[in-house]
N, C-alpha and C. Protein backbone atom coordinates (compact mmCIF):
# COMPACT_ATOMS: atom_id res chain seq x y z
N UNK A 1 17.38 13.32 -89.98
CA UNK A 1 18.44 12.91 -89.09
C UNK A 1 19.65 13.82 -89.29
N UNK A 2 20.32 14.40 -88.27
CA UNK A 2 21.30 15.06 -88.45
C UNK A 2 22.80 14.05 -89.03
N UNK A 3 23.30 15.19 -89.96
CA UNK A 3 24.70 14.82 -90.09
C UNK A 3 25.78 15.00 -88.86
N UNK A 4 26.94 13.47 -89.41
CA UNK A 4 27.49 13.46 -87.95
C UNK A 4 28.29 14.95 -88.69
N UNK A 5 29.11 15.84 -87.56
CA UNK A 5 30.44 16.95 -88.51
C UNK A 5 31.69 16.46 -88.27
N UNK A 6 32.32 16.67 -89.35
CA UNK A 6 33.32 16.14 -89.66
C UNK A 6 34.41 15.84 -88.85
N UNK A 7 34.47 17.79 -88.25
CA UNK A 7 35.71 18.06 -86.84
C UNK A 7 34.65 18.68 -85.77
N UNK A 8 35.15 18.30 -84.99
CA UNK A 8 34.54 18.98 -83.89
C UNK A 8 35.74 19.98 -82.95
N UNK A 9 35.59 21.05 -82.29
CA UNK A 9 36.01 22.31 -82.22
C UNK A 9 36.45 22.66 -80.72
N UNK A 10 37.21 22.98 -79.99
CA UNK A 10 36.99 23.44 -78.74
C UNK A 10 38.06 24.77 -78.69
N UNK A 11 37.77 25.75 -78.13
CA UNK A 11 38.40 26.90 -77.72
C UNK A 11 39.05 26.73 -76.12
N UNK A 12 40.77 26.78 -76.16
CA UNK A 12 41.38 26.56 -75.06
C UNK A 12 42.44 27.53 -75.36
N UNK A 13 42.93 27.40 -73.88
CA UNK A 13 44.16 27.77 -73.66
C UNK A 13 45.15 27.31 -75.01
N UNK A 14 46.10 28.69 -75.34
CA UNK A 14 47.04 28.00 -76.73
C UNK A 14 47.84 27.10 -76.11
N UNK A 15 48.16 26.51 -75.12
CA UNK A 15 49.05 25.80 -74.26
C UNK A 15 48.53 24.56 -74.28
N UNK A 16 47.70 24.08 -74.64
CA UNK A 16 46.60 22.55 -74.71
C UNK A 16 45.22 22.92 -74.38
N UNK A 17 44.76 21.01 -74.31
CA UNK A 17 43.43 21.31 -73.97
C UNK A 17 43.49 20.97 -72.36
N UNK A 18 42.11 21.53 -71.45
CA UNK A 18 42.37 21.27 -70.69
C UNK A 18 42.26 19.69 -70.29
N UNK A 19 42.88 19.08 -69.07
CA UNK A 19 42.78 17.65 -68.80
C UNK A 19 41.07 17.60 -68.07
N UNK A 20 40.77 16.81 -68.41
CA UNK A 20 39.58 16.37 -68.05
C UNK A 20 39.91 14.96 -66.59
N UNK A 21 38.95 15.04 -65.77
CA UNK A 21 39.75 13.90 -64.16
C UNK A 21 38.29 12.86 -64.98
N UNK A 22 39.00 11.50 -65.12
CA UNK A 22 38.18 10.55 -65.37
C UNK A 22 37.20 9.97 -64.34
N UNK A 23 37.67 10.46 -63.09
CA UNK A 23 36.91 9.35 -61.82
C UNK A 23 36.62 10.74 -61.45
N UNK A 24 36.19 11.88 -62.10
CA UNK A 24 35.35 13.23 -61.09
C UNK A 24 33.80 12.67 -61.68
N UNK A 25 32.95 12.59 -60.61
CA UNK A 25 31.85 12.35 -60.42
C UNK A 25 30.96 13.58 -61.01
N UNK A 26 31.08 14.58 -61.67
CA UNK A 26 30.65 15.71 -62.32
C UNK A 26 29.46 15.34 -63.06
N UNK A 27 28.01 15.42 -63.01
CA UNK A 27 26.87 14.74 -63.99
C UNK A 27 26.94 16.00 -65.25
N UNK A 28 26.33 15.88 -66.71
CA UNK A 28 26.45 16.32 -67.85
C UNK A 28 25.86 17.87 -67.58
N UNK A 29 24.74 17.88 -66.62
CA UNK A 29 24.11 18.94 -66.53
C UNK A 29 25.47 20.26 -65.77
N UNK A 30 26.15 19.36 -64.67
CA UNK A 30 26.48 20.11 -63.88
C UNK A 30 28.31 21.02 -65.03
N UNK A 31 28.10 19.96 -65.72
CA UNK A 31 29.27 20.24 -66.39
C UNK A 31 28.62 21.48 -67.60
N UNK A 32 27.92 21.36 -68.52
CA UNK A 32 27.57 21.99 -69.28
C UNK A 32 27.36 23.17 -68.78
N UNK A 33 26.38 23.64 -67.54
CA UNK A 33 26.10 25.00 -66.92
C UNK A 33 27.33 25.45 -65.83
N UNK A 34 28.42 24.46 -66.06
CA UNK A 34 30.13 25.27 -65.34
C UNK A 34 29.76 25.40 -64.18
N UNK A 35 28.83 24.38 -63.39
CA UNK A 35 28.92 24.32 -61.90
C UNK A 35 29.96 24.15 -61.32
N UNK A 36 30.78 25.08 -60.80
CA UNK A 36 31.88 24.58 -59.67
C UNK A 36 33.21 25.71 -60.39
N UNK A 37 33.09 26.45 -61.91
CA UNK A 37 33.99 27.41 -62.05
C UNK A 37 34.84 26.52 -62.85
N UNK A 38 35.87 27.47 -63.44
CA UNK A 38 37.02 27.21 -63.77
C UNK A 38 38.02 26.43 -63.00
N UNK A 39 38.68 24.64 -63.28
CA UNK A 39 39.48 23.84 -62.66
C UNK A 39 38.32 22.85 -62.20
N UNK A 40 37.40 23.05 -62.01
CA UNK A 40 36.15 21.81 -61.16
C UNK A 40 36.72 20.50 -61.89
N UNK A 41 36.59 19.19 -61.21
CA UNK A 41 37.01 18.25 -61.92
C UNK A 41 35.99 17.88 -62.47
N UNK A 42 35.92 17.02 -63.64
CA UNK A 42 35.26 16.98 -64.60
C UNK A 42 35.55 15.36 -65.61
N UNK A 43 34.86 14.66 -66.05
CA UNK A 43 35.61 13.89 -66.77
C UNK A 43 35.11 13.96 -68.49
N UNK A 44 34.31 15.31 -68.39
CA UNK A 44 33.97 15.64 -70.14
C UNK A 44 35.17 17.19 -70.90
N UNK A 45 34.95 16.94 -71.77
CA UNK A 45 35.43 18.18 -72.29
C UNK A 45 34.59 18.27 -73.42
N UNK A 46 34.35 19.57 -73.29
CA UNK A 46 32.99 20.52 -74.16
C UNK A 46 33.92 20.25 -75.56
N UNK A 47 33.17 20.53 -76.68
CA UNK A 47 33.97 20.51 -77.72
C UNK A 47 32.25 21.54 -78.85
N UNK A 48 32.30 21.22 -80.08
CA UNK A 48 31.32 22.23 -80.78
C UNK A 48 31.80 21.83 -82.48
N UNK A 49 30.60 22.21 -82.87
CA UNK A 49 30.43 21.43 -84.54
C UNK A 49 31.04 22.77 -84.99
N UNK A 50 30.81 23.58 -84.06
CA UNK A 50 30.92 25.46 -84.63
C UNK A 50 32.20 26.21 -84.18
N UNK A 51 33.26 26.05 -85.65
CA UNK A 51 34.34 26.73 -85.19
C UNK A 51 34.59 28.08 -85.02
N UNK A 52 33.54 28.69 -85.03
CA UNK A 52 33.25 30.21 -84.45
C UNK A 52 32.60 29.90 -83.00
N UNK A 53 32.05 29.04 -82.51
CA UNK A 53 31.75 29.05 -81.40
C UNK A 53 32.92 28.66 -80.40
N UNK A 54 33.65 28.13 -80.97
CA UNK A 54 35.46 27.51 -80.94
C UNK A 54 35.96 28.99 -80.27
N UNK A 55 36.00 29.59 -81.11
CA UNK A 55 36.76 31.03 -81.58
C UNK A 55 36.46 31.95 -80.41
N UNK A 56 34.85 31.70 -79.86
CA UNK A 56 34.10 32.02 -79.12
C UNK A 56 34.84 32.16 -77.53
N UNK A 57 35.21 30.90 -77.12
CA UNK A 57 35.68 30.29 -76.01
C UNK A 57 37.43 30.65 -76.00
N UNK A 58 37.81 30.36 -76.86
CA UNK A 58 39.16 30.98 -77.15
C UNK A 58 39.51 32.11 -76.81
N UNK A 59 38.75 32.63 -76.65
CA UNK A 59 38.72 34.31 -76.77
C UNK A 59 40.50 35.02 -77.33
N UNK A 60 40.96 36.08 -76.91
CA UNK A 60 41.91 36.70 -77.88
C UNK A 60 43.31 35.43 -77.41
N UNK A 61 43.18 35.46 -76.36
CA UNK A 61 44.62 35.15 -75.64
C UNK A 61 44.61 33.28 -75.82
N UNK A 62 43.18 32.57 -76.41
CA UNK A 62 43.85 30.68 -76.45
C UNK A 62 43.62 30.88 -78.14
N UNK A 63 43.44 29.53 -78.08
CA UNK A 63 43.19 28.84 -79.43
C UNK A 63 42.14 27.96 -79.90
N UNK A 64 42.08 27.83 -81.56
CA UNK A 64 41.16 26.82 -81.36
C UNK A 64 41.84 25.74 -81.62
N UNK A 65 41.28 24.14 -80.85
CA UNK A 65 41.88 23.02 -81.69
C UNK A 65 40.55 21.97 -81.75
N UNK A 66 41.51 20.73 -82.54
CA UNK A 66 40.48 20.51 -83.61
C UNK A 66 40.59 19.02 -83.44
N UNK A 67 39.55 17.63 -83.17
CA UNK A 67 39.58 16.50 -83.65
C UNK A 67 38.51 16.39 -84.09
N UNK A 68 38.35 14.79 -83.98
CA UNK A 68 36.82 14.38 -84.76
C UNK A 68 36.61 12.94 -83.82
N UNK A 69 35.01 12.56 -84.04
CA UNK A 69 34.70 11.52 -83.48
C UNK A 69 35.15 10.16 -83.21
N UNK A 70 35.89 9.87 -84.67
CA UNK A 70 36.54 8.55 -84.70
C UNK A 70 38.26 8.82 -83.97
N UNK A 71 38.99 10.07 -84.47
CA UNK A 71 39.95 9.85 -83.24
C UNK A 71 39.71 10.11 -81.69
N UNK A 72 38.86 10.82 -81.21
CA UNK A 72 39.22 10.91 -80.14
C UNK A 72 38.52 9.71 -79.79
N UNK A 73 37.26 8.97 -80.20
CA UNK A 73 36.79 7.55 -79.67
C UNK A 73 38.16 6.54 -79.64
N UNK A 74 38.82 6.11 -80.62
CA UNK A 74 39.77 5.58 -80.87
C UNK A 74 40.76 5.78 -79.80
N UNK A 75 40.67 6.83 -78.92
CA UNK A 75 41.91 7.11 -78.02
C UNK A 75 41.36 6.92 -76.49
N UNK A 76 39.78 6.59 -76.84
CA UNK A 76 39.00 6.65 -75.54
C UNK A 76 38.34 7.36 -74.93
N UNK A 77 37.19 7.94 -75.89
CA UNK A 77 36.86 9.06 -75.43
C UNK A 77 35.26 8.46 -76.01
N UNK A 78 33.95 8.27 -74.87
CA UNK A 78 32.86 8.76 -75.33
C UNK A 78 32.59 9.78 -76.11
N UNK A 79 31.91 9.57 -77.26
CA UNK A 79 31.37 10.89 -77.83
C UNK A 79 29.88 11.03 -77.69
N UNK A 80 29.03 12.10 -77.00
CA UNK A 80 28.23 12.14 -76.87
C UNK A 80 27.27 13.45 -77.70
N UNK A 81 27.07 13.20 -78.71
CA UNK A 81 26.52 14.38 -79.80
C UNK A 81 25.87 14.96 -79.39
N UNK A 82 25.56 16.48 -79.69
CA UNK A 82 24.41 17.69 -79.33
C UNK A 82 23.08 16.73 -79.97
N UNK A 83 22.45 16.05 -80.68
CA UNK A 83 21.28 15.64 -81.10
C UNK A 83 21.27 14.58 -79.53
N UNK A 84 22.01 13.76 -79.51
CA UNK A 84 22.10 12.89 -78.23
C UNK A 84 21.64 13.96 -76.73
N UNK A 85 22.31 14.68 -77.03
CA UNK A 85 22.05 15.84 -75.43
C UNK A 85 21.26 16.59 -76.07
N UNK A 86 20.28 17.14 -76.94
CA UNK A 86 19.14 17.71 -77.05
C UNK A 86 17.95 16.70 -76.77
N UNK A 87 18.26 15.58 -77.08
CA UNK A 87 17.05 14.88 -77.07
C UNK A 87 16.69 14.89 -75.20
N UNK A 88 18.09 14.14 -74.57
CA UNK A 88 18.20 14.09 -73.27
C UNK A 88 17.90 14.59 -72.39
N UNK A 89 18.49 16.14 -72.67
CA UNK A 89 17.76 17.50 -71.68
C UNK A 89 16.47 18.09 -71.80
N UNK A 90 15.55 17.19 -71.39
CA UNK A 90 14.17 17.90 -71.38
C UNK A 90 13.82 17.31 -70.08
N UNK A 91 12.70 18.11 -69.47
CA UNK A 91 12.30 17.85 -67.92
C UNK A 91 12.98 17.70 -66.91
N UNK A 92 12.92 16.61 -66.20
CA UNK A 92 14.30 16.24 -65.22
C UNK A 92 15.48 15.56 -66.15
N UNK A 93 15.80 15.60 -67.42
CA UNK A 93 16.69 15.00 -68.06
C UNK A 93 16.39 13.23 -68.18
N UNK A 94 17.43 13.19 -68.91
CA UNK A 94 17.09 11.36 -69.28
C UNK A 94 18.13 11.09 -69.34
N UNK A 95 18.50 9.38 -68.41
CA UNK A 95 20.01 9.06 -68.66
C UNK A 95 20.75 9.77 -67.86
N UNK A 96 21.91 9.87 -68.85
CA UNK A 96 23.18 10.51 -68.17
C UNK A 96 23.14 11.98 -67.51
N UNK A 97 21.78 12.75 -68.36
CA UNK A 97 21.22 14.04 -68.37
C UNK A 97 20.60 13.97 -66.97
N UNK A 98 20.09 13.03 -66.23
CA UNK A 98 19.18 13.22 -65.47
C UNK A 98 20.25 14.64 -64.34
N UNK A 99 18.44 14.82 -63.59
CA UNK A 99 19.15 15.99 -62.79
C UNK A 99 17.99 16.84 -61.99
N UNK A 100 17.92 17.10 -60.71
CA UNK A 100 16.97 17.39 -59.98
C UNK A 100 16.27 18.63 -60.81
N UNK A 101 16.77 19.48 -61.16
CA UNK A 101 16.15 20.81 -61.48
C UNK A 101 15.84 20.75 -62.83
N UNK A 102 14.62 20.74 -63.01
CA UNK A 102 14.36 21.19 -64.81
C UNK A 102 14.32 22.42 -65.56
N UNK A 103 14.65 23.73 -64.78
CA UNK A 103 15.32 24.27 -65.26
C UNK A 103 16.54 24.74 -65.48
N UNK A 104 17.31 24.27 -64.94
CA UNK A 104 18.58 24.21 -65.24
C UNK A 104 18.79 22.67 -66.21
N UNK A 105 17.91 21.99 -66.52
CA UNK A 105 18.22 21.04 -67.63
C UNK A 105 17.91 22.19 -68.98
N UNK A 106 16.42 22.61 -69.07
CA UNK A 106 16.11 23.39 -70.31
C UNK A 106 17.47 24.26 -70.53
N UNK A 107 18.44 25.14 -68.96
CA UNK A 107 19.47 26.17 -69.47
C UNK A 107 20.15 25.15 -70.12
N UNK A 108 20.49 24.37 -69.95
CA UNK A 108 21.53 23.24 -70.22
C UNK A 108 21.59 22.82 -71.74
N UNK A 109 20.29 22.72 -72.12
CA UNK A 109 19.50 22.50 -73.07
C UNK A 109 19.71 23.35 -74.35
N UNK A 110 19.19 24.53 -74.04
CA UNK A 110 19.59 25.74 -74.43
C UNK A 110 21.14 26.10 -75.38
N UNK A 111 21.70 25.92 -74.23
CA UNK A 111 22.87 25.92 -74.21
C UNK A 111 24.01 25.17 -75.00
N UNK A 112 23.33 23.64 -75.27
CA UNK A 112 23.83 22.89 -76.14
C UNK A 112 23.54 23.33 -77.41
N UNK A 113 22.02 23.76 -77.61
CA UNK A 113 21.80 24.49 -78.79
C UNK A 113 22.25 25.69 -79.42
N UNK A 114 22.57 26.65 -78.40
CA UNK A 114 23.49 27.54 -79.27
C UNK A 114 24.85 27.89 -79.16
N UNK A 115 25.40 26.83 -78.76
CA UNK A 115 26.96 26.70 -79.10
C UNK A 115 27.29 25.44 -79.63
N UNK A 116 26.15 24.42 -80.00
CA UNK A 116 26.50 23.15 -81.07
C UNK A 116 27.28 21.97 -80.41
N UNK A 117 27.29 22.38 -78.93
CA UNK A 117 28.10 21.66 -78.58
C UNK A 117 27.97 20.25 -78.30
N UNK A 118 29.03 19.26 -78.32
CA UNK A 118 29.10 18.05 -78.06
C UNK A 118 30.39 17.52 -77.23
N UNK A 119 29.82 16.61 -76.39
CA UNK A 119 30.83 15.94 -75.12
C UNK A 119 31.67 14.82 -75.59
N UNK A 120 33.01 14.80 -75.43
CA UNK A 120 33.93 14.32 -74.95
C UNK A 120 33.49 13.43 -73.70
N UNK A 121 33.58 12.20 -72.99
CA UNK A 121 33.36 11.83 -71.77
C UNK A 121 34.44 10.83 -71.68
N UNK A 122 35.59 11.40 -70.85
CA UNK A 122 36.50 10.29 -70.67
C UNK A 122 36.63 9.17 -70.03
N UNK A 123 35.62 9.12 -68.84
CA UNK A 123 35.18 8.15 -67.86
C UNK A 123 35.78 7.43 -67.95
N UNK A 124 36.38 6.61 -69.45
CA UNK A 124 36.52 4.79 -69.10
C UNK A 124 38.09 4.86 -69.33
N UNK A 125 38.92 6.48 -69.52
CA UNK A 125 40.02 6.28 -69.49
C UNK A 125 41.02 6.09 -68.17
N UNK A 126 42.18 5.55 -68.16
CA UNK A 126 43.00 5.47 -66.97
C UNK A 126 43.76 7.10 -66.69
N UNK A 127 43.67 7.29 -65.25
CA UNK A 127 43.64 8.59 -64.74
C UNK A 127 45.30 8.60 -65.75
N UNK A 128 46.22 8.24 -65.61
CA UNK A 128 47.48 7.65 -66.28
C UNK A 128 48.08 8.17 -67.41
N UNK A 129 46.96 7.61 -67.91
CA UNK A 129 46.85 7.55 -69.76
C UNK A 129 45.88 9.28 -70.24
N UNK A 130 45.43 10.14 -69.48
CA UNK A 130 44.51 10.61 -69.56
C UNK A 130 45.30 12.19 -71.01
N UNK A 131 46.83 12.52 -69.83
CA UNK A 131 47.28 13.73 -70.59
C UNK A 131 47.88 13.29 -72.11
N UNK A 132 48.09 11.84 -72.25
CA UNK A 132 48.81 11.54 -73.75
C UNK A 132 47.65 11.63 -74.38
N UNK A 133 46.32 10.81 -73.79
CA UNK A 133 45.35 10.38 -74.94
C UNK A 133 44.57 11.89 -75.56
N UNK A 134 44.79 12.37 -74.41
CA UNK A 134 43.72 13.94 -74.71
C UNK A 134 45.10 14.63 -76.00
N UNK A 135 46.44 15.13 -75.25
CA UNK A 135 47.21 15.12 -76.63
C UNK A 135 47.22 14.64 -77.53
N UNK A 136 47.27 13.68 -78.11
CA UNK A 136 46.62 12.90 -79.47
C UNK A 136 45.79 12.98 -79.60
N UNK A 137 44.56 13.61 -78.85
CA UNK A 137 43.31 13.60 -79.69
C UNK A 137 43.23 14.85 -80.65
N UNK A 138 43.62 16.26 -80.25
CA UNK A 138 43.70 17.95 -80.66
C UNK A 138 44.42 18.04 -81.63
N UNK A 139 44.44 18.37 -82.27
CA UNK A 139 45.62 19.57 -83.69
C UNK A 139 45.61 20.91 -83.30
């Protein structure tokens, strides 16, 4: 069984993280393979066990920042682990994963696997509450 990690990682803009839209209808697949570009609404934010994969996304000009499972849950945030979305993304996906194309689940798939990554899903927060809670969640 995998260990949970301690912090989990995301590479952003040094200016924050980005806001995630709680009521964007965005499914896990479409979010993970960046259907729709940079700004698409979204109600996950990517995050990663791997703070070089952090570093990755950051590239020269953001940053990395940093929570963990119990605060950002605590502030309202699904956490949905890479073991959770590896298991999920196979075939047409399972659950939340589901998704017409199975190969773009396997890229998806893939994808979780080599950047470690794990979801943020804000869904059940108030559109409102969305820019404080995501600020309190980062260092």
């Amino acid at each position: 069984m995998p260990t949970r990690p301690t912090h989990l990682y995301r590479g952003d803009s040094r200016k924050g993280v980005a806001l995630p839209d709680p009521a964007a209808p965005t499914k896990i697949v479409a979010h993970i393979l960046y259907l729709g570009g940079a700004g698409r609404p979204t109600p996950f934010i990517s995050t990663s066990a791997s703070r070089s994969a952090a570093e990755h996304f950051a590239g020269r000009d953001g940053r990395v920042w940093q929570t963990d499972e119990d605060l950002a849950s605590s502030l309202g945030a699904l956490h949905i682990s890479a073991a959770e979305l590896q298991s999920n993304l196979t075939g047409n996906g399972k659950g939340q994963c589901r998704w017409d194309d199975p190969f773009e689940v396997a890229q998806a798939r893939a994808y979780v696997k080599q950047w470690q990554e794990h979801l943020l899903n804000w869904s059940q927060v108030d559109t409102s509450e969305i820019a404080k809670r995501v600020h309190n969640s980062f260092t």
